[in-house]
N, C-alpha and C. Protein backbone atom coordinates (compact mmCIF):
# COMPACT_ATOMS: atom_id res chain seq x y z
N UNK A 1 122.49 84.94 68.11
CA UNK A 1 121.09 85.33 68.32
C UNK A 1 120.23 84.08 68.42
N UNK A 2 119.26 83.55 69.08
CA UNK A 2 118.19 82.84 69.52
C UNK A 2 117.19 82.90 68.68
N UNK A 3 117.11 83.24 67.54
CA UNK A 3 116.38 83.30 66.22
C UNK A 3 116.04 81.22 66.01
N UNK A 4 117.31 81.02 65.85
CA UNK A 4 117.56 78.72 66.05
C UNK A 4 118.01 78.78 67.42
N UNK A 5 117.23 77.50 67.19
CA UNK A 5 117.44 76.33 68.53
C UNK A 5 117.71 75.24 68.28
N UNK A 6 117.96 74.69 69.23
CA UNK A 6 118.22 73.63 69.12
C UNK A 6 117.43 72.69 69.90
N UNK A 7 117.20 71.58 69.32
CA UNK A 7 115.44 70.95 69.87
C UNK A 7 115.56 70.71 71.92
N UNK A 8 116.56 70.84 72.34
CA UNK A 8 116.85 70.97 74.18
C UNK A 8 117.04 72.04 74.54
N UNK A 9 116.37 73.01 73.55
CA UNK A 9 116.58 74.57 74.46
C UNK A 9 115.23 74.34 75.04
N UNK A 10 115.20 75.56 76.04
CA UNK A 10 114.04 75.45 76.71
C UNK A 10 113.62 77.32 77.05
N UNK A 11 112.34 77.47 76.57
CA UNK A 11 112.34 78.87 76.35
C UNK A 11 111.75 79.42 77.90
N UNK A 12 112.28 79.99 78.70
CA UNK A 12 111.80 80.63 79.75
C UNK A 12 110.93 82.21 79.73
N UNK A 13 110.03 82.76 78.98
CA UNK A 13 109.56 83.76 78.70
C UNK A 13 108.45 84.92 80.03
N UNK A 14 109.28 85.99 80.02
CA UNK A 14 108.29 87.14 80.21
C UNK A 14 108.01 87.99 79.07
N UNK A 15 106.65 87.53 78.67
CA UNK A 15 106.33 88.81 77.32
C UNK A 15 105.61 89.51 77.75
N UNK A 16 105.92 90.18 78.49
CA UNK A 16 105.18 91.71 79.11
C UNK A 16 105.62 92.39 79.96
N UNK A 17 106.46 93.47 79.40
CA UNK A 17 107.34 94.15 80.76
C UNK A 17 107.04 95.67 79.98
N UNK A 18 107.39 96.10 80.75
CA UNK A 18 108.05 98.04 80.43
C UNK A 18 109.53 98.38 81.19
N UNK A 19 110.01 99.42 80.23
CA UNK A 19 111.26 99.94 80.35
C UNK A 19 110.85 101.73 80.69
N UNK A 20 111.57 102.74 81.08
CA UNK A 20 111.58 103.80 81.28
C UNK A 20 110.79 104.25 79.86
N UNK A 21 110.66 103.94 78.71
CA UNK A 21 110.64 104.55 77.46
C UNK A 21 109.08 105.04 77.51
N UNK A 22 108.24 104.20 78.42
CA UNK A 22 106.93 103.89 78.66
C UNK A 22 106.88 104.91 79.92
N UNK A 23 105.64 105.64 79.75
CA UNK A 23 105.42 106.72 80.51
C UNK A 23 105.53 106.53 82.16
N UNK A 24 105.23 105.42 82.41
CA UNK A 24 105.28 104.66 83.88
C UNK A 24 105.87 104.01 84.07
N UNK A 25 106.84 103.49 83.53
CA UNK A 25 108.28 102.86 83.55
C UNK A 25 109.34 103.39 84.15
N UNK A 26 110.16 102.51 84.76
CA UNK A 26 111.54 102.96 85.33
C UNK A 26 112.66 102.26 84.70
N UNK A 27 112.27 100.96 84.33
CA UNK A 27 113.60 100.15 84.40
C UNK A 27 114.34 100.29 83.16
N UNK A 28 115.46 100.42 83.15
CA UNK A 28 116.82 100.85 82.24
C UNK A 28 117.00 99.21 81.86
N UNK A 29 117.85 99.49 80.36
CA UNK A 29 118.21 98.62 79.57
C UNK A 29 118.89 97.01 79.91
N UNK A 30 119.98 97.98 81.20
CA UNK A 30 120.77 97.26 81.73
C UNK A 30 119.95 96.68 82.68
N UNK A 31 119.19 97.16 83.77
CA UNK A 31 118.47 96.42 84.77
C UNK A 31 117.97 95.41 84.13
N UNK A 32 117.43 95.46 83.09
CA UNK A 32 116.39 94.24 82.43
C UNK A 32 117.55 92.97 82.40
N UNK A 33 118.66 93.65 81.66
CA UNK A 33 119.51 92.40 81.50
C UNK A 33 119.90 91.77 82.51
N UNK A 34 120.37 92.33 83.58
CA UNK A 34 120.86 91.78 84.82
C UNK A 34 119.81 90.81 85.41
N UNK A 35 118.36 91.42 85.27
CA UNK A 35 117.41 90.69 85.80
C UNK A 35 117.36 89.45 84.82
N UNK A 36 117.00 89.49 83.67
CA UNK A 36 117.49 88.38 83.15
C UNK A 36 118.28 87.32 83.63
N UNK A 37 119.08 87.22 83.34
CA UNK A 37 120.55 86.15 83.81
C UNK A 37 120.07 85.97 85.81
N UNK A 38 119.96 87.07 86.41
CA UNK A 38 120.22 86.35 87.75
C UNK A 38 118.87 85.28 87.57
N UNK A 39 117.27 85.43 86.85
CA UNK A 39 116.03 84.90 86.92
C UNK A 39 115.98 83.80 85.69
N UNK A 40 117.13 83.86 85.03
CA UNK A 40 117.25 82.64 83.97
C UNK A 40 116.12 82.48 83.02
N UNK A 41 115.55 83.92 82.72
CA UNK A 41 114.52 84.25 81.73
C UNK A 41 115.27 84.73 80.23
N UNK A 42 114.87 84.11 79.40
CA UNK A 42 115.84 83.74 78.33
C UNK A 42 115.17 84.49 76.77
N UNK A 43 114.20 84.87 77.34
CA UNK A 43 113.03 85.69 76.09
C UNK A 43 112.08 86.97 76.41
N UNK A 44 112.49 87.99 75.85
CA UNK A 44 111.68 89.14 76.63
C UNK A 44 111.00 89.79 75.33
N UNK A 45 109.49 90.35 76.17
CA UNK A 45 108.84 90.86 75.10
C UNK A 45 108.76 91.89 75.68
N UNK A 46 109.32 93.14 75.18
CA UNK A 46 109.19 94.65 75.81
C UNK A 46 107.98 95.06 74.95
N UNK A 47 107.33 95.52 75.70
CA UNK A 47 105.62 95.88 74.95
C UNK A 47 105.73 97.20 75.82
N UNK A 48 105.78 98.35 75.41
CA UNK A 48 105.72 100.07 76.02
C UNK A 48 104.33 99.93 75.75
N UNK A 49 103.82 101.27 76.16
CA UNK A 49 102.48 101.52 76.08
C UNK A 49 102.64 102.36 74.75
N UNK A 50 101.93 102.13 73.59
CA UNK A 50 101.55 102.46 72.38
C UNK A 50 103.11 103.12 71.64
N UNK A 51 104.00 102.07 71.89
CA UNK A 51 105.12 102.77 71.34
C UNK A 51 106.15 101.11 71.29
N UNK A 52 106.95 101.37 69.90
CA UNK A 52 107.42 100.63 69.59
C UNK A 52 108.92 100.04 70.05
N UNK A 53 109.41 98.86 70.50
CA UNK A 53 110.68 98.86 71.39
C UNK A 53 111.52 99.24 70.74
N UNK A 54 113.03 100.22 71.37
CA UNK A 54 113.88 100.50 70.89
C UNK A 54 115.09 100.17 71.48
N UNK A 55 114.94 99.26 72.17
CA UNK A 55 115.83 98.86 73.20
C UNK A 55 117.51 98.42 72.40
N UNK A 56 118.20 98.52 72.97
CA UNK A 56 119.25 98.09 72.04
C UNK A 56 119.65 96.96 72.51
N UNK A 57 119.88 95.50 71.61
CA UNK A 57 119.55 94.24 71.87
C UNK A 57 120.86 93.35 71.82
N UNK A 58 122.26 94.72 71.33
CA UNK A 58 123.45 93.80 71.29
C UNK A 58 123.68 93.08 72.71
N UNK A 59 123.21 93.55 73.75
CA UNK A 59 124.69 92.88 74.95
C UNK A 59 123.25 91.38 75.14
N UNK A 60 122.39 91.80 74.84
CA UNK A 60 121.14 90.50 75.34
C UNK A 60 121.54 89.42 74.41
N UNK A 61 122.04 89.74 73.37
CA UNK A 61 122.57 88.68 72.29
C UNK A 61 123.39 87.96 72.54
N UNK A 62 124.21 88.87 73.37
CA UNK A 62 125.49 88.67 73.73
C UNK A 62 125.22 87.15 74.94
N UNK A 63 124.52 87.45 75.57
CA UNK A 63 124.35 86.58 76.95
C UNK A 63 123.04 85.73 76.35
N UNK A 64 122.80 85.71 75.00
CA UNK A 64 122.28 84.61 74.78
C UNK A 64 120.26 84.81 75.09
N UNK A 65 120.00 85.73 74.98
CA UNK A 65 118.78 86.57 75.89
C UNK A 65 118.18 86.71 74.32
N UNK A 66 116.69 86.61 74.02
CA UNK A 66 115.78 86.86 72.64
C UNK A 66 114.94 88.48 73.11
N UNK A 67 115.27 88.82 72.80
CA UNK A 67 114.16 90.21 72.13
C UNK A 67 113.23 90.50 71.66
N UNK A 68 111.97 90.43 72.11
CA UNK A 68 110.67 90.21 71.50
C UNK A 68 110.45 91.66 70.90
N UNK A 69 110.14 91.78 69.98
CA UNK A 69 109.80 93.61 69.78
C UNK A 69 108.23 93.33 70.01
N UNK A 70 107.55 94.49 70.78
CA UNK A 70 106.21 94.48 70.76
C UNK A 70 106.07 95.62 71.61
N UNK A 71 104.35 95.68 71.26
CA UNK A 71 104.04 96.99 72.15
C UNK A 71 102.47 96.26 72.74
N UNK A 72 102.17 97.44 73.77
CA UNK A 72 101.04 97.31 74.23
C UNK A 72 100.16 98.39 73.95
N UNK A 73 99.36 98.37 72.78
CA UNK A 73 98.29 98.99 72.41
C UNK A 73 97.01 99.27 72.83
N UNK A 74 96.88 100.92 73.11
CA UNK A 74 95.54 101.36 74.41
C UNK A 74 94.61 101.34 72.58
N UNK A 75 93.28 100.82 72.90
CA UNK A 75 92.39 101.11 71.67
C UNK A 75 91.50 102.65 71.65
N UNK A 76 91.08 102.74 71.10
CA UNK A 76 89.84 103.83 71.90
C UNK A 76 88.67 103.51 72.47
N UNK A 77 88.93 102.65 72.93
CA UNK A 77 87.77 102.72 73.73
C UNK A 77 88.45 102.21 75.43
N UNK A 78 90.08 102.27 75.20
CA UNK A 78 90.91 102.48 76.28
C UNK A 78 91.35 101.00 77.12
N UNK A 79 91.07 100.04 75.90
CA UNK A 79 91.24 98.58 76.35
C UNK A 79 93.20 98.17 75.73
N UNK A 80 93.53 97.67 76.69
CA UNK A 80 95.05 96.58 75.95
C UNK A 80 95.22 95.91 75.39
N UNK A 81 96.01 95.92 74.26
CA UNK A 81 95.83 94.51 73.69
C UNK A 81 97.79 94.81 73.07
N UNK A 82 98.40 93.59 73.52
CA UNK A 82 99.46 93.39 73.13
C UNK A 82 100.02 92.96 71.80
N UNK A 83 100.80 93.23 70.97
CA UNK A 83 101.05 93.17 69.61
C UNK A 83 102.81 92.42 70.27
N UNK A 84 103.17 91.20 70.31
CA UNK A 84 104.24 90.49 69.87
C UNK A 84 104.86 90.48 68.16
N UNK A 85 106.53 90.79 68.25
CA UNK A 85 106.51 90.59 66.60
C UNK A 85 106.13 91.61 66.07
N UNK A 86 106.17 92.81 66.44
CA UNK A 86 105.35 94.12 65.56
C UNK A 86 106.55 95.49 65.88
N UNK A 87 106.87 95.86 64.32
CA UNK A 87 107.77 96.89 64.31
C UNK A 87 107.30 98.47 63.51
N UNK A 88 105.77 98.51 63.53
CA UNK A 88 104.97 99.37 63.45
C UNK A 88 103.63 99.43 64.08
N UNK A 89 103.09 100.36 64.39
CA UNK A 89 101.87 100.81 65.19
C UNK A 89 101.16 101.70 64.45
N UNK A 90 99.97 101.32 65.25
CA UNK A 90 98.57 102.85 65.08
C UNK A 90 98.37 103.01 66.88
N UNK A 91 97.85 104.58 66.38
CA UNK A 91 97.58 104.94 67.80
C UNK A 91 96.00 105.21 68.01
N UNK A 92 95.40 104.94 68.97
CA UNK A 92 93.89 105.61 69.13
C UNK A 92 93.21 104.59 68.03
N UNK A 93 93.47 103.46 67.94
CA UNK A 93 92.31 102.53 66.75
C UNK A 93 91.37 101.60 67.22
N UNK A 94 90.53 101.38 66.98
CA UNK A 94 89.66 100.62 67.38
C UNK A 94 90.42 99.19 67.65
N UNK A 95 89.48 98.24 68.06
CA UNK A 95 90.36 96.74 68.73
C UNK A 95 90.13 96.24 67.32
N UNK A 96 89.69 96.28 66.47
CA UNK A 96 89.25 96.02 64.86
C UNK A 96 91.11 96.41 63.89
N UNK A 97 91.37 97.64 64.36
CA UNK A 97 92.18 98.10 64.03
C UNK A 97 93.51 97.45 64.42
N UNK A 98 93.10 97.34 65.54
CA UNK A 98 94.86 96.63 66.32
C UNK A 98 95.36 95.46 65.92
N UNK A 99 94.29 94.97 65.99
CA UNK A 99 94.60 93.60 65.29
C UNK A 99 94.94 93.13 64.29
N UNK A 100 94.66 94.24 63.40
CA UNK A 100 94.76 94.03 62.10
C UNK A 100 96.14 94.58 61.66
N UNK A 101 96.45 95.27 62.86
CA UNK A 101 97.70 95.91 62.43
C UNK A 101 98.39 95.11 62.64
N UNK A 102 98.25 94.51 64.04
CA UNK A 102 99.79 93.14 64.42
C UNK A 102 99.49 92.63 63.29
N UNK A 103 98.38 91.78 62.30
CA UNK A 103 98.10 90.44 61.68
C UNK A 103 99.05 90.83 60.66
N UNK A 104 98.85 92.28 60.15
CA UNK A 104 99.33 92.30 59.06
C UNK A 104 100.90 92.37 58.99
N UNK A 105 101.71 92.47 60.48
CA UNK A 105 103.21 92.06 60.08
C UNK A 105 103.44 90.76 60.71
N UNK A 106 102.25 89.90 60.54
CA UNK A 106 102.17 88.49 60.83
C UNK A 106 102.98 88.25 62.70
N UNK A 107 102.29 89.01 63.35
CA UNK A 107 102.45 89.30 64.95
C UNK A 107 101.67 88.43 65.31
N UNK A 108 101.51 88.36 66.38
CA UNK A 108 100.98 87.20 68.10
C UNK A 108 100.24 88.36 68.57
N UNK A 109 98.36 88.04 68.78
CA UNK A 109 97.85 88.93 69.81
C UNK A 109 97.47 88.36 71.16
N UNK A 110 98.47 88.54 71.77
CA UNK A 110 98.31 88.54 73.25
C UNK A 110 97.47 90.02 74.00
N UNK A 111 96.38 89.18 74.84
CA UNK A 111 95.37 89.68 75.28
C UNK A 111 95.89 90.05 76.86
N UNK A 112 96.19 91.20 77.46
CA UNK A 112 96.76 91.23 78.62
C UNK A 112 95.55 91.23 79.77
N UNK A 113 95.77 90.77 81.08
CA UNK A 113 95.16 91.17 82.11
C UNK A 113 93.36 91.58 81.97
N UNK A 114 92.91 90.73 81.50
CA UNK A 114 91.71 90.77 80.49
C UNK A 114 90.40 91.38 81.43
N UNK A 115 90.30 90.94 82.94
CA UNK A 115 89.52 91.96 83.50
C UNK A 115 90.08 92.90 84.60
N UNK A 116 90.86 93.37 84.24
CA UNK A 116 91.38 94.86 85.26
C UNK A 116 90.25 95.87 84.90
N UNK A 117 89.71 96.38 85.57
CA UNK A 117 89.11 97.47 85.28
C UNK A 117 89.70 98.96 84.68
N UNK A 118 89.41 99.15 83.65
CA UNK A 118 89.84 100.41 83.07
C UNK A 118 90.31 100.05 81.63
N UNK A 119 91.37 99.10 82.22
CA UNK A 119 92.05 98.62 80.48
C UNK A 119 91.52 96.91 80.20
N UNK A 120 91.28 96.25 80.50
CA UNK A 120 91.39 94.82 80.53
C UNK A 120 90.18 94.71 79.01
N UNK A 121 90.16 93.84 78.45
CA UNK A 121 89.59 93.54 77.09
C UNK A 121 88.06 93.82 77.49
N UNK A 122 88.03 92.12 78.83
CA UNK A 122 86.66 91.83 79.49
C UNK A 122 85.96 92.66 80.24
N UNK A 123 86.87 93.84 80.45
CA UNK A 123 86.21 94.58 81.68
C UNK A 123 85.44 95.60 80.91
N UNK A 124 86.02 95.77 79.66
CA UNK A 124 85.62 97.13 79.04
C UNK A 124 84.56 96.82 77.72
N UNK A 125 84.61 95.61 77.08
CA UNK A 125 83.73 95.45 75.91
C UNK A 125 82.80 94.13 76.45
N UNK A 126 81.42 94.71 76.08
CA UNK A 126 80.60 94.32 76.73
C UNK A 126 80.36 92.56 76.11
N UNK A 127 80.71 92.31 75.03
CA UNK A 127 81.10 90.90 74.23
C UNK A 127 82.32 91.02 73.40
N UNK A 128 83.48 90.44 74.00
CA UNK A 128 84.98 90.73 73.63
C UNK A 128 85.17 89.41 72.74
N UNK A 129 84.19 89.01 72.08
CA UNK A 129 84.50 87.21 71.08
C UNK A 129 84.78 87.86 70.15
N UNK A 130 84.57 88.98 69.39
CA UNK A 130 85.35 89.06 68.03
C UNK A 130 86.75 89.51 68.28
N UNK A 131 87.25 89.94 69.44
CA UNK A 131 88.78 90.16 69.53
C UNK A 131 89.62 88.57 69.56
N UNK A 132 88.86 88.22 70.83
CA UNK A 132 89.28 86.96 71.17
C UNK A 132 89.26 85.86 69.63
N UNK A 133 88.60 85.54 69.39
CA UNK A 133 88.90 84.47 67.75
C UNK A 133 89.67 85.03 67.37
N UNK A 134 90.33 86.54 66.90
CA UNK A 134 91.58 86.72 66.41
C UNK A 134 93.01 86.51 67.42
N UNK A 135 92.73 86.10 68.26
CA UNK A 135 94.05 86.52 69.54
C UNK A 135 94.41 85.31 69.49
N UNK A 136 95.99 84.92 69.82
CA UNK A 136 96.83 83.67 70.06
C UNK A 136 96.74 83.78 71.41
N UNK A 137 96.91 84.43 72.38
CA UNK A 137 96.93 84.18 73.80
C UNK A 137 96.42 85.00 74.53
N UNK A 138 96.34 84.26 76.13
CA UNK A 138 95.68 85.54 76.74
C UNK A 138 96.12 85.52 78.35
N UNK A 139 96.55 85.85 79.32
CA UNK A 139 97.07 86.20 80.27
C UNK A 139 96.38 85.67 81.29
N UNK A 140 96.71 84.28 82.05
CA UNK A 140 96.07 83.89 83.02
C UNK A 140 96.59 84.85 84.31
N UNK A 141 97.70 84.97 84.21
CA UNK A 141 98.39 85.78 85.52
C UNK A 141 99.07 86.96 85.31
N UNK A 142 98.73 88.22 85.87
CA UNK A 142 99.59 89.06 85.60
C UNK A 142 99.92 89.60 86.82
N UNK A 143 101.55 90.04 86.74
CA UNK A 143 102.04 91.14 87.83
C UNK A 143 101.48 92.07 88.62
N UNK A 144 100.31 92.69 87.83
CA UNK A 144 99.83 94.14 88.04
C UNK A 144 98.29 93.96 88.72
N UNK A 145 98.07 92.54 88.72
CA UNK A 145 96.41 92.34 88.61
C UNK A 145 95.91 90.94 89.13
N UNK A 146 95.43 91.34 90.45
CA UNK A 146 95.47 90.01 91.18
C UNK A 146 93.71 89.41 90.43
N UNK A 147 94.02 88.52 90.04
CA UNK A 147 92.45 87.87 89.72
C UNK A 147 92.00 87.53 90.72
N UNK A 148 90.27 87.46 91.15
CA UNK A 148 89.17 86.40 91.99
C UNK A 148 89.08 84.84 91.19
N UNK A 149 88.55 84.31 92.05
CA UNK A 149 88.43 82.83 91.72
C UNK A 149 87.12 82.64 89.90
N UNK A 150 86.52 83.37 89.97
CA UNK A 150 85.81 84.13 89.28
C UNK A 150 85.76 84.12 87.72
N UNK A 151 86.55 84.68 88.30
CA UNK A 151 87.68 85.48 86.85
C UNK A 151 88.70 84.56 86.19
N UNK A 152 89.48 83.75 87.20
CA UNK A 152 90.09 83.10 86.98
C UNK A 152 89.57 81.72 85.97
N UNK A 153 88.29 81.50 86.31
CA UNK A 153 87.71 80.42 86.22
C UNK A 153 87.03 80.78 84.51
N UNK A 154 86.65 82.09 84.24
CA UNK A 154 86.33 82.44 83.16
C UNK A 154 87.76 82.28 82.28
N UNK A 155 88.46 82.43 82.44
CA UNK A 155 89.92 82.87 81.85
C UNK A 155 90.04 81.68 81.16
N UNK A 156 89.66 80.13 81.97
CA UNK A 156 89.95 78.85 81.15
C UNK A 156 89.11 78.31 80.33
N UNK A 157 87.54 79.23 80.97
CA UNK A 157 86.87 78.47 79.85
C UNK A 157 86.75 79.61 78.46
N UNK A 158 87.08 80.90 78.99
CA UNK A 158 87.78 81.62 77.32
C UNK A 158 88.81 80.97 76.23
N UNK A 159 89.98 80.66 77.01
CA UNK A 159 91.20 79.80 76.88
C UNK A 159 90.48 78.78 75.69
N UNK A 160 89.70 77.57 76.54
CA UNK A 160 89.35 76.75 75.97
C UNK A 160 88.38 77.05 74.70
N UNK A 161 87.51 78.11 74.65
CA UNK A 161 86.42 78.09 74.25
C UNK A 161 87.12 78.67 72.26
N UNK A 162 88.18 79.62 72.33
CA UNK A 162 88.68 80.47 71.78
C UNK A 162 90.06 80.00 71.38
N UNK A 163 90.54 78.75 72.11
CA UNK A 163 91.88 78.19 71.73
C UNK A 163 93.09 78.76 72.00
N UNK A 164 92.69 79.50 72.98
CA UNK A 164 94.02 80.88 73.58
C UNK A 164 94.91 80.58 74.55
N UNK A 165 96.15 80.00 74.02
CA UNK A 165 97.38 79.98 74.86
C UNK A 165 97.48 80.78 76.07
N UNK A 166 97.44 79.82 77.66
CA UNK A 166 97.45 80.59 78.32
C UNK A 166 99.17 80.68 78.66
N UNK A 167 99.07 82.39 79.46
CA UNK A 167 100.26 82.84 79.70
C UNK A 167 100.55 83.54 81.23
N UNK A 168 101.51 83.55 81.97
CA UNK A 168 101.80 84.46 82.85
C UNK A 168 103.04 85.22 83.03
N UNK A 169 102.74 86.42 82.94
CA UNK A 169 104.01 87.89 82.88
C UNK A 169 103.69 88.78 84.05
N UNK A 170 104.76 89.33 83.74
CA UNK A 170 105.50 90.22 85.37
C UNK A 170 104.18 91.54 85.35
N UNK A 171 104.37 92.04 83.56
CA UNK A 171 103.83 93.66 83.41
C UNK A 171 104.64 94.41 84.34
N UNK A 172 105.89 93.99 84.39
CA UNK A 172 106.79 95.08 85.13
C UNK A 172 107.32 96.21 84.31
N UNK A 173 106.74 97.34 85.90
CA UNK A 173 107.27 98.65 85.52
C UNK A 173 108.18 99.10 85.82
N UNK A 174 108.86 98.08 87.44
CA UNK A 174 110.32 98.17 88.21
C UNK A 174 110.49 97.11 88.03
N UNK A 175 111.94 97.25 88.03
CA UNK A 175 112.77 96.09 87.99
C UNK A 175 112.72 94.99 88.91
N UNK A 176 112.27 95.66 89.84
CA UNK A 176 111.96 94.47 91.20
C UNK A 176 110.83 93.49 91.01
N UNK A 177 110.12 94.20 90.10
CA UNK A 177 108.91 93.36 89.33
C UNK A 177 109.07 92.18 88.63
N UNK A 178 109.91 92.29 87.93
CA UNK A 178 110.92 91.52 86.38
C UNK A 178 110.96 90.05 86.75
N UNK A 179 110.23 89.04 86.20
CA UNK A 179 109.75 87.60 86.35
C UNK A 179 109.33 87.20 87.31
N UNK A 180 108.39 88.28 88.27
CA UNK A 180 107.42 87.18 89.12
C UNK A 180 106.72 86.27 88.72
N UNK A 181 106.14 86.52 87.34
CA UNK A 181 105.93 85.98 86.74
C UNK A 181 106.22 85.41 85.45
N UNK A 182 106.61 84.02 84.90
CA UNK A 182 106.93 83.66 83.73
C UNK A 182 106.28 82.91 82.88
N UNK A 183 106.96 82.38 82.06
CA UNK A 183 105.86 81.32 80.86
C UNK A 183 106.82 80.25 80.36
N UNK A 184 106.91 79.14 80.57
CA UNK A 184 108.46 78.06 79.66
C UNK A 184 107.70 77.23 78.69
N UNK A 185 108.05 77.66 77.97
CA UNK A 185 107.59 76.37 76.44
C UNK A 185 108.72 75.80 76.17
N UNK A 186 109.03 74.37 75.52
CA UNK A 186 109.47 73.31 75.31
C UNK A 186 109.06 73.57 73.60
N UNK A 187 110.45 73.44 73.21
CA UNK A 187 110.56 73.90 71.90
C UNK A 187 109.58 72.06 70.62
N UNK A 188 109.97 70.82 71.61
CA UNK A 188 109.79 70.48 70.87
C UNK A 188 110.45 70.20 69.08
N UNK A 189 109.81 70.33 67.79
CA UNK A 189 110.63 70.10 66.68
C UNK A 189 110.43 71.42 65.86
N UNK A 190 110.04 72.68 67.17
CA UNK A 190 110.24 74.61 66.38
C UNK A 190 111.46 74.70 66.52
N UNK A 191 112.06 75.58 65.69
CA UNK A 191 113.00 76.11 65.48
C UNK A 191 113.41 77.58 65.71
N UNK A 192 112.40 77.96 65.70
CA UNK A 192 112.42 79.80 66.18
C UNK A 192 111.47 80.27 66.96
N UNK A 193 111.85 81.18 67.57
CA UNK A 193 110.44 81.85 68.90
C UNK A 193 109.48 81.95 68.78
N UNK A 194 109.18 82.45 67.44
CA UNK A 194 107.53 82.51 67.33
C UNK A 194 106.84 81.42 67.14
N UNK A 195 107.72 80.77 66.03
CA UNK A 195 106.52 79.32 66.07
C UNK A 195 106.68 78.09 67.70
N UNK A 196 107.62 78.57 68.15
CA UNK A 196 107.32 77.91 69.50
C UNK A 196 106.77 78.49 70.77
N UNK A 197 106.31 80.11 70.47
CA UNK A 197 105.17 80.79 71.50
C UNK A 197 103.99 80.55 71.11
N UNK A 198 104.04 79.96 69.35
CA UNK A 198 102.52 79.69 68.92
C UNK A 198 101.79 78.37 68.62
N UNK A 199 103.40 77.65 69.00
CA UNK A 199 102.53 76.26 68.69
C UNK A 199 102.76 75.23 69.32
N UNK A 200 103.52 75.49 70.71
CA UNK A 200 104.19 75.19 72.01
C UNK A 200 103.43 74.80 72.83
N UNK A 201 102.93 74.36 74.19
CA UNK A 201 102.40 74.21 75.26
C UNK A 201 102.97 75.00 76.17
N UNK A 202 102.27 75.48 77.14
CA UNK A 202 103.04 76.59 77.86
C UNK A 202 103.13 76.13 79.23
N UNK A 203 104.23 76.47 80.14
CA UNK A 203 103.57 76.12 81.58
C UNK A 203 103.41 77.53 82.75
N UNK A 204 102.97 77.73 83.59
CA UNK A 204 103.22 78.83 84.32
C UNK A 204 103.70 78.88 85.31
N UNK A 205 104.12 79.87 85.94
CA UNK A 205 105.47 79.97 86.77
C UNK A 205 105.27 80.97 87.44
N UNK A 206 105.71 81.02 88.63
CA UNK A 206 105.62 82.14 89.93
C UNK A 206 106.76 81.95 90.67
N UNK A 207 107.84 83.26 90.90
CA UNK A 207 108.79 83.33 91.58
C UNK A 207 108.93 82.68 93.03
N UNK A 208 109.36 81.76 93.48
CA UNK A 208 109.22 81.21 94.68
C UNK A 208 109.43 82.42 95.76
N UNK A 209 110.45 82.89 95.54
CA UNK A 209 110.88 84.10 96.46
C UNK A 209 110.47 85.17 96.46
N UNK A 210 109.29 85.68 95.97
CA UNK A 210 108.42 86.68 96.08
C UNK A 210 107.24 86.18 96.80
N UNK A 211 106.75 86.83 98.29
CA UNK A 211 105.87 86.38 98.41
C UNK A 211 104.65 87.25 98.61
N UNK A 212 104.68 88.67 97.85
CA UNK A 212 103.84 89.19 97.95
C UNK A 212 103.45 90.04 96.30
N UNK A 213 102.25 90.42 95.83
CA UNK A 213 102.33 91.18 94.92
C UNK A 213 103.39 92.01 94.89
N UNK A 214 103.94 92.42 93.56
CA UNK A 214 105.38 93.00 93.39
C UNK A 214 104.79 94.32 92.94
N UNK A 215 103.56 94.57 92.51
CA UNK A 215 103.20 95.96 92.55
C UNK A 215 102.28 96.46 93.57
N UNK A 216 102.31 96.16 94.55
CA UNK A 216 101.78 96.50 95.89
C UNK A 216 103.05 97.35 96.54
């Protein structure tokens, strides 16, 4: 298991996908893995929509593959917010609530796709700084959600302003989706995943061979 490293591993991460388990999901256990190994993505954070991963993690062990447990939490007021590291949930809680729930099994709040309209943090709360000071990261690029120049440009000076690891993930719901987008941190002198998603430098990454949105 990928729990230790060794200081020349090199972590290739998508922490944001869905599996069938997730109401809009397709992709099976095995697809993920396959996609794995052929895309040389070495760390997965399965985040379902308000439901906890149950994926079974022997054969990913097997091929050397990390298992992020996490979910992606709708609040009530219908915003995302990703819980890394979290093997319990609340459903329907305020963004007050969510957070407090990852903190308290000492989880990573990754902030997904922050202005999509409908779910995105920014799109939906009219001053999103008390989420953000609690959040470790926040999603410069996502699969599902093409940013404007705009947006983009807000994203770094949030980043900066708030100290939020930026990141880019697939948010795949098909498998065909599965690491258009990635994230590689350089372990550096961490020893285990979390403290090197949290205290790492990140770089971002886009599938060369995709050349169009993968959810289009």
């Amino acid at each position: 298991m990928m729990d230790k490293l060794n200081h020349e591993f090199i972590v290739r991460a998508d922490l944001h996908c869905h599996t069938r388990a997730s109401f809009d999901g397709f992709t099976t256990s095995q697809e993920l893995l396959r996609a794995c190994r052929i895309k040389n993505i070495n760390a997965v954070a399965i985040t379902e929509h308000d439901l906890i991963n149950r994926i079974n993690k022997i054969d990913f062990i097997k091929h050397g593959i990390h298992i992020i447990d996490g979910c992606e939490y709708t609040t009530n007021k219908g915003a995302h917010i990703i819980g890394l590291f979290v093997n319990s949930i609340i459903a329907n809680g305020s963004s007050d609530d969510v957070i407090e729930n990852i903190k308290s099994q000492d989880g990573l709040v990754l902030i997904p796709h922050p202005f999509k309209p409908g779910s995105g943090v920014c799109a939906i709360y009219k001053d999103p700084s008390s989420i953000l000071e609690k959040s470790d990261m926040i999603e410069l690029f996502n699969g599902g959600y093409k940013l404007n120049e705009v947006e983009k440009n807000k994203i770094y000076t949030l980043s900066n302003k708030f100290k939020l690891k930026l990141v880019a993930n697939s948010d795949s719901h098909k498998i065909n989706q599965f690491g258009y987008y990635s994230t590689v941190f350089k372990p550096g002198n961490y020893k285990d995943i979390k403290s090197i998603l949290k205290n790492c430098d990140s770089e971002l990454y886009i599938d060369s061979l995709i050349f169009s949105s993968p959810r289009s």
